[in-house]
Protein backbone atom coordinates (compact mmCIF):
# COMPACT_ATOMS: atom_id res chain seq x y z
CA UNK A 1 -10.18 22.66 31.29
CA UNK A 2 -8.13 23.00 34.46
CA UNK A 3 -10.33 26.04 36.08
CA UNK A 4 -13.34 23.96 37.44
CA UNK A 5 -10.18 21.59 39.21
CA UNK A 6 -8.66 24.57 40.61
CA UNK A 7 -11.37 26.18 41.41
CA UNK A 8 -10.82 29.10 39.58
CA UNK A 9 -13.18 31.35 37.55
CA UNK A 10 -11.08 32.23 34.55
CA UNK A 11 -7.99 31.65 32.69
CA UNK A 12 -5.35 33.25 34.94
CA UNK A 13 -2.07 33.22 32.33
CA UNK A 14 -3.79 34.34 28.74
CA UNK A 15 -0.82 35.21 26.72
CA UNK A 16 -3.46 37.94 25.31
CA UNK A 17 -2.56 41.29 26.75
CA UNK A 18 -5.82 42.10 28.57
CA UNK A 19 -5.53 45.73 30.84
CA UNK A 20 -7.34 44.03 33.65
CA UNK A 21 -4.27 41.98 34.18
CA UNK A 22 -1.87 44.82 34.45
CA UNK A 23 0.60 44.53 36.96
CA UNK A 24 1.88 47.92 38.07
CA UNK A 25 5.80 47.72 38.16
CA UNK A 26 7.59 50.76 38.87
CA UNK A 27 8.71 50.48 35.39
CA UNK A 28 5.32 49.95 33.54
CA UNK A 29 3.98 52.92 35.77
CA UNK A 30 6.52 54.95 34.08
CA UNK A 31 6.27 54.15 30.88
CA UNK A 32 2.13 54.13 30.90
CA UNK A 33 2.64 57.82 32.34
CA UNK A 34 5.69 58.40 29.76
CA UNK A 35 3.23 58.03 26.84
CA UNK A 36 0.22 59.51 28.70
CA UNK A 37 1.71 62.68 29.67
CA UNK A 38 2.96 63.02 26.09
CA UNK A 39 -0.05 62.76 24.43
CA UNK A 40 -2.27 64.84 27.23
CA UNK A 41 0.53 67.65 27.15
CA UNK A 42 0.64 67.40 23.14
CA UNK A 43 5.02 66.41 23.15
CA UNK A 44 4.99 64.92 19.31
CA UNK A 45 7.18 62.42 19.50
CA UNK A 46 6.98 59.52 22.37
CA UNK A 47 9.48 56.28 22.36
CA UNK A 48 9.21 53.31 24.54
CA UNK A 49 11.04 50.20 23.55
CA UNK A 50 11.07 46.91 25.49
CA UNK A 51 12.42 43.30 25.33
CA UNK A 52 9.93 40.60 23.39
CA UNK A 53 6.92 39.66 25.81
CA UNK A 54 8.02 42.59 28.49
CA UNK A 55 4.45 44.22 28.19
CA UNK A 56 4.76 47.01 25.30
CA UNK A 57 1.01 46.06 23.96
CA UNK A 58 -0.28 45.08 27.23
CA UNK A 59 0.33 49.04 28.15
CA UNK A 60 -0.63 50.09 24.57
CA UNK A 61 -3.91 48.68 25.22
CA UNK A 62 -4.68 49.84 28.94
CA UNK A 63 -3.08 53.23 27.23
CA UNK A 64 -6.10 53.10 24.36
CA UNK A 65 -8.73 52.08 27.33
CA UNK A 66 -7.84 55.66 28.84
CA UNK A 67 -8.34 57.36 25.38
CA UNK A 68 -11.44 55.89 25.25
CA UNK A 69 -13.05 58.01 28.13
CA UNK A 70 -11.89 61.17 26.94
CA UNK A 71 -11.25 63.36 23.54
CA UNK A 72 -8.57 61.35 22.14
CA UNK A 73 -9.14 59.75 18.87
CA UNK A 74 -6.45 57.56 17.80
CA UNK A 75 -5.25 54.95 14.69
CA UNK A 76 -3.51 52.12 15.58
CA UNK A 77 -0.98 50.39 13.80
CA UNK A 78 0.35 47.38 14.23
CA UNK A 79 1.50 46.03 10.91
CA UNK A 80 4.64 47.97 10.34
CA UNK A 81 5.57 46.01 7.43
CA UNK A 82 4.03 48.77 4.93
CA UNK A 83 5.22 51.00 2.13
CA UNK A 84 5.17 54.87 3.12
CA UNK A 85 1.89 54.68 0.92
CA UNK A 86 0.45 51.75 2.33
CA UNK A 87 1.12 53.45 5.87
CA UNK A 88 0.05 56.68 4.62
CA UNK A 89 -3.54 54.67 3.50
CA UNK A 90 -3.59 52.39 6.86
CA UNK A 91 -3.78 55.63 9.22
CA UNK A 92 -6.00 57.09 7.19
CA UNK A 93 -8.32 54.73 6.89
CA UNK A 94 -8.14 54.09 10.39
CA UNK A 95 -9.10 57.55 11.28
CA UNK A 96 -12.27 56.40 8.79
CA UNK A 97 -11.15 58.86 6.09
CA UNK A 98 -11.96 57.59 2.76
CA UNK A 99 -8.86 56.29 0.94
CA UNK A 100 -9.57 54.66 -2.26
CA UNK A 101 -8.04 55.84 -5.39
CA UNK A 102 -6.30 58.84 -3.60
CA UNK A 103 -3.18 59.85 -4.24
CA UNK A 104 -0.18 60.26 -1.48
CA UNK A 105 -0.25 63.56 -1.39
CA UNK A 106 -4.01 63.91 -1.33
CA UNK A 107 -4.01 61.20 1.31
CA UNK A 108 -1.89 63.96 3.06
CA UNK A 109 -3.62 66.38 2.56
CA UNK A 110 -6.89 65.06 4.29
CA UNK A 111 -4.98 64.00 7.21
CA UNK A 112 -3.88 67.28 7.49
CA UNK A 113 -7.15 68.49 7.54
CA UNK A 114 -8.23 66.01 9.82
CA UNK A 115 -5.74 66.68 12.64
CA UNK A 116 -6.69 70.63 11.90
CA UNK A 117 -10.31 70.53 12.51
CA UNK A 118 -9.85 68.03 15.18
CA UNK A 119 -7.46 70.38 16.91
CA UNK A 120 -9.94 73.51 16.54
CA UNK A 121 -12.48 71.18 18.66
CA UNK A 122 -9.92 71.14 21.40
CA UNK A 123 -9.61 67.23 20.47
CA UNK A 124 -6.37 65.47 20.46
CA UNK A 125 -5.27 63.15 17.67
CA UNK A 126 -2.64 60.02 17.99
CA UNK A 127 -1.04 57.72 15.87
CA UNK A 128 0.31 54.72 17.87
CA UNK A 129 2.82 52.66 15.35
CA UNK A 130 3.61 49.43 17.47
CA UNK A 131 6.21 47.16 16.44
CA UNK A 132 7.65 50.11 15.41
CA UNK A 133 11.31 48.48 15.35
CA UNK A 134 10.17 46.72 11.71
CA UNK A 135 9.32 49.99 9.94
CA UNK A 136 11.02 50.88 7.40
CA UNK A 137 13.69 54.05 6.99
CA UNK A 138 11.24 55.72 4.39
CA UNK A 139 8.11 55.36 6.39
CA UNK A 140 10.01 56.64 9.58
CA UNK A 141 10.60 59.74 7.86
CA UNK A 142 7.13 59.79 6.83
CA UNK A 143 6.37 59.95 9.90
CA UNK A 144 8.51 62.64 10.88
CA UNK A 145 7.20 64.73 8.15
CA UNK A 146 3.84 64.24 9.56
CA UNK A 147 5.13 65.91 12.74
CA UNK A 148 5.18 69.28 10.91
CA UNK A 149 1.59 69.37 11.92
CA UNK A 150 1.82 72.05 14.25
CA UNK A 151 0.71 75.62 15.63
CA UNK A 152 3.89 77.78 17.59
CA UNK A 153 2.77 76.22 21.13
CA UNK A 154 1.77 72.81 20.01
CA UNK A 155 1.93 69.46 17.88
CA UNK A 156 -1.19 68.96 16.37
CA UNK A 157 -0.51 65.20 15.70
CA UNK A 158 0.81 62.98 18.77
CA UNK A 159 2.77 59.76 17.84
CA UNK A 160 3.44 56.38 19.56
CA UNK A 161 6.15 54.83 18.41
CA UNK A 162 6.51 51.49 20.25
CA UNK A 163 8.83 48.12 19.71
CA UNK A 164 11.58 46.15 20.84
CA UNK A 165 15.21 47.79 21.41
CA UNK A 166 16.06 47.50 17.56
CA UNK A 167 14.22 50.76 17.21
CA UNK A 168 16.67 52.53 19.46
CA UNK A 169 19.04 51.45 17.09
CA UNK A 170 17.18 52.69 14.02
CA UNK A 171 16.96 55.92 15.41
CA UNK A 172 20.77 56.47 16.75
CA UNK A 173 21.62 56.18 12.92
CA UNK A 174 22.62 58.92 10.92
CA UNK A 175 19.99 58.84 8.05
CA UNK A 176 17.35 59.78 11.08
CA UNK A 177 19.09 61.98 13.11
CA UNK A 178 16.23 64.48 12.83
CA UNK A 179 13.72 62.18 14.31
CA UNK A 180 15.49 61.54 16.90
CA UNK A 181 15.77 65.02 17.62
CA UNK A 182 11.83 65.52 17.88
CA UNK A 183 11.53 62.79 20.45
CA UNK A 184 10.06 64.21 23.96
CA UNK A 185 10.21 61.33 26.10
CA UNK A 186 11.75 57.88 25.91
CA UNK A 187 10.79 54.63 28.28
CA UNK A 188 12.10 51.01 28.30
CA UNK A 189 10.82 48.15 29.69
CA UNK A 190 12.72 45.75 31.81
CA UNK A 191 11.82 42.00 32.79
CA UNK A 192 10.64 41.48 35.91
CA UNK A 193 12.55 40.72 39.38
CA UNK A 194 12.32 37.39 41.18
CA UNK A 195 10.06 39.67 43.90
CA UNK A 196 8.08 41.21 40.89
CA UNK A 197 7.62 37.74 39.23
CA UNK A 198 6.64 36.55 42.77
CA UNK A 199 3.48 39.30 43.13
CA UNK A 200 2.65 39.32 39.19
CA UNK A 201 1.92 35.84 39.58
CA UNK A 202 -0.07 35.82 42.92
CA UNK A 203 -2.22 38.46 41.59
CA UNK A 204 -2.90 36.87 38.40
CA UNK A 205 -4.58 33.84 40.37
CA UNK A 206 -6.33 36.34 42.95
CA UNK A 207 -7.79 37.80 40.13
CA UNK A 208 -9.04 35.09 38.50
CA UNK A 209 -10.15 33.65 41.90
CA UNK A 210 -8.11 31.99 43.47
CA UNK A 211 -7.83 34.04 46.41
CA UNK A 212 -6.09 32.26 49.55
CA UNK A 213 -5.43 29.04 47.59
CA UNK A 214 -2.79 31.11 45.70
CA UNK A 215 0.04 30.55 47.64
CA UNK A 216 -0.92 26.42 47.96
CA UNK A 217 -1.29 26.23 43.99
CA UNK A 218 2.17 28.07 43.71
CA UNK A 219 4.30 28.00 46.64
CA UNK A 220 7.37 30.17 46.37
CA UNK A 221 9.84 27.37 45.43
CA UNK A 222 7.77 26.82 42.53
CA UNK A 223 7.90 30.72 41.95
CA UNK A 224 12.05 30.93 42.01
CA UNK A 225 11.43 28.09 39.23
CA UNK A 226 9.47 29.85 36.72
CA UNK A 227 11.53 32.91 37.18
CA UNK A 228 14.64 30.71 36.36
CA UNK A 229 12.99 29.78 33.61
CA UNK A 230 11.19 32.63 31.86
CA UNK A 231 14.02 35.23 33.33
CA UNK A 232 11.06 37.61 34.53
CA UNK A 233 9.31 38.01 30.95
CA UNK A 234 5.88 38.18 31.93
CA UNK A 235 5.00 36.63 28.04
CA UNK A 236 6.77 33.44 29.08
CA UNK A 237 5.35 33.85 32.67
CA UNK A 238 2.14 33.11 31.62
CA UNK A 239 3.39 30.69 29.14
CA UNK A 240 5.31 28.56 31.68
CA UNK A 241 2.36 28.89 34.58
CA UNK A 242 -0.34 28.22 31.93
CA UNK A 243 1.30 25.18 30.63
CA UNK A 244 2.26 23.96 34.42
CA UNK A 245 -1.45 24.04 35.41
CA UNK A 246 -2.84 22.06 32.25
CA UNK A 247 -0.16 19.49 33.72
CA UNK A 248 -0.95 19.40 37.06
CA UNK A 249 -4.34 18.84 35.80
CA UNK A 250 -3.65 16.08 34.36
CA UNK A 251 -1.83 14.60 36.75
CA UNK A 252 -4.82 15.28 39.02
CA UNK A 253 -2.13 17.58 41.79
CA UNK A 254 -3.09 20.50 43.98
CA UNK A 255 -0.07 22.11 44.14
CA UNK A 256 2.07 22.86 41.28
CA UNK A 257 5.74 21.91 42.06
CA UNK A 258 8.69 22.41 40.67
CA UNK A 259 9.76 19.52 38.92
CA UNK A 260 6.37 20.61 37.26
CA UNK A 261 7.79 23.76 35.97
CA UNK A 262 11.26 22.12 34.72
CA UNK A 263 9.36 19.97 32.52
CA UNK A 264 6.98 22.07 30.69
CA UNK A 265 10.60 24.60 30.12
CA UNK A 266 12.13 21.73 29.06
CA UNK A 267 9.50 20.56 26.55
CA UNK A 268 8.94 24.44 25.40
CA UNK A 269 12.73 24.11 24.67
CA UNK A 270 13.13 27.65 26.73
CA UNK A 271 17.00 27.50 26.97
CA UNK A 272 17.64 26.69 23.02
CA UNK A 273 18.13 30.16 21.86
CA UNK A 274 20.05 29.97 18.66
CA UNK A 275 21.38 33.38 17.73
CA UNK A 276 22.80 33.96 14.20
CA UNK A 277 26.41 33.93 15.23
CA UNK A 278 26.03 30.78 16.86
CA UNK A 279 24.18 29.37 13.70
CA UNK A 280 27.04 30.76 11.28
CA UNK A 281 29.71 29.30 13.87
CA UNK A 282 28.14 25.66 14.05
CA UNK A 283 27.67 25.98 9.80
CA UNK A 284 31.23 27.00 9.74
CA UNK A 285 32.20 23.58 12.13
CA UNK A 286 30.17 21.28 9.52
CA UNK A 287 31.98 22.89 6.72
CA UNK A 288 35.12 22.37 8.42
CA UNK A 289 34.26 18.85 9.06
CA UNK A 290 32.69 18.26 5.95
CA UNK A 291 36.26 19.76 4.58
CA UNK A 292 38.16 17.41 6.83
CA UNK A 293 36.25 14.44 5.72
CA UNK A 294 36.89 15.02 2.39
CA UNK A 295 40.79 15.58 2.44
CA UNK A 296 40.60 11.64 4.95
CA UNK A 297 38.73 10.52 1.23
CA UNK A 298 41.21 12.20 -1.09
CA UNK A 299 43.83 10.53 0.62
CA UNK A 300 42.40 7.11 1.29
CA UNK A 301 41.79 7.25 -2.69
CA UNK A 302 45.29 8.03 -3.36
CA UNK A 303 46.79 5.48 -0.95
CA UNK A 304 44.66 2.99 -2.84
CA UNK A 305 45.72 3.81 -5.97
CA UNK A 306 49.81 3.62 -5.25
CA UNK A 307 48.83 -0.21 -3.48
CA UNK A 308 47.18 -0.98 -6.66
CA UNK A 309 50.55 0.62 -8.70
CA UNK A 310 52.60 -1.42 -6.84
CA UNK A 311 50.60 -5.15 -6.72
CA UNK A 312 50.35 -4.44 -10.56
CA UNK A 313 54.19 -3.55 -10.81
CA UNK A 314 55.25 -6.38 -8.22
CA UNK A 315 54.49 -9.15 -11.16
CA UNK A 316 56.47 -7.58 -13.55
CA UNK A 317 60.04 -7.46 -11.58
CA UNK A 318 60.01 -11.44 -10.85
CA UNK A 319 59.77 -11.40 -15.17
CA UNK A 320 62.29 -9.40 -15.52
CA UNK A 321 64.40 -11.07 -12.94
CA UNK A 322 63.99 -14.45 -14.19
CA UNK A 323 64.98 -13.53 -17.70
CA UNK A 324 68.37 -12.17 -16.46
CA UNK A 325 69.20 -15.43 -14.57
């Protein structure tokens, strides 16, 4: 819609994480050569956890795009909402073993065989779990159990297991202890600095053609604005830039400014963040209110009911006054 009035040749802020639109933080370098090495140098067990929108599947995918030039054959799982059979079926499958009517432990037993005979080829074999920080106790140590793939020099079977800090929590507790123990090599994510937010949006537009026009489009005021506002997640990056140049469009501008940027936060309601403490604390306020409000009813009711006792008692004193005179 906007590209043809900016002059650009594609969409420059997809929220989709495509590899060509990796931007090469110190950070992401390290964790895309975290899980590399341990997968090339056969570790086992490989951790990186990350803030939503920080870039965990965009370096999953440019990860995959490597495997695909070499030996590595890999099953990808992203719906970690699964029983440990369901799981057990899902990798499986995605390895293109057959799965239906088998058993778990003959589901098992084929993926042991897999990894085996894979392994005797001099191929490697990985199982990338993303979203990792939703799977379940049971199929976690599942997964560990799968780890006992192994010759004395080597794991046979090299797992992913990618997702948002939750799963470093998961796996400090005591119940899995021993996966924890297996892990070779841990990376985080962090959001990006003003200065990172600053190139990863420049080279967004130079890549989708903008070239020189780049810094007129988004001049650096308008930069230190969408970092304010997205706090240097590159998922609300895009989200914020993508939603500022489908206004400016509109509004037939060249330049994108920052009153621009303030609007489309403020109408993607970026700074109401409700967490569950605050949402027990404000239903605890209306309760106390509610409570308040009562008690002002109860008591309104029984100030009513004494006037009424006393117009109805007034009538009868003057009677029994008069017949004493």
């Amino acid at each position: 819609m906007y590209k043809r009035f900016y002059n650009l040749q594609r969409n420059p802020f997809e929220i989709t994480p495509d590899p060509a639109f990796l931007f090469p933080t110190q950070r992401h370098n390290e964790g895309l050569a975290a899980l590399y090495y341990g997968v090339r140098r056969h570790k086992g067990f490989v951790v990186m956890t990350g803030e939503v929108g920080t870039g965990k599947t965009l370096l999953i995918r440019c990860l995959l795009q490597l495997f695909a030039r070499g030996n590595v054959g890999y099953a990808y799982v992203f719906n970690s909402r699964l029983s440990p059979l369901e799981f057990l079926q899902y990798i499986a499958g995605d390895f293109g073993l057959p799965i239906s009517g088998k058993s778990k432990s003959e589901l098992l037993l084929s993926l042991s065989s897999f990894v085996v005979a894979r392994h005797q080829k001099k191929l490697t074999t990985v199982l990338v779990v993303d979203e990792a920080h939703h799977v379940a106790a049971e199929v976690l140590e599942e997964i560990r159990l799968l780890t006992n793939l192994e010759t004395a020099e080597e794991k046979l079977l090299q797992i992913l297991l990618v997702g948002q800090p939750e799963l470093d929590d998961k796996l400090d507790s005591v119940e899995l202890r021993q996966l924890k123990q297996r892990v070779a090599l841990r990376s985080h994510l962090e959001p990006l600095t003003q200065q990172e937010t600053d190139g990863y949006i420049r080279r967004r537009l130079q890549l989708a053609g903008a070239n020189s026009q780049a810094a007129t489009l988004y001049p650096q005021e308008t930069i230190v604005r969408v970092y304010h506002h997205s706090q240097g997640i590159p998922r609300l990056i895009n989200t914020v830039c993508e939603n500022s140049l489908i206004l400016g469009y509109a509004r037939k501008v060249a330049t994108i400014v920052p009153d621009i940027v303030d609007e489309v936060a403020a109408d993607l309601r970026l700074h109401v963040v409700r967490s569950a403490s605050s949402e027990r604390s404000a239903s605890d306020e209306a309760d106390h209110e509610l409570w308040q409000a009562a008690k002002k009813l109860l008591q309104f009711h029984d100030d009513l009911q004494r006037m009424r006792s006393r117009e109805v008692a007034a009538p009868i004193s003057v009677v029994a006054g008069a017949k004493e005179s």
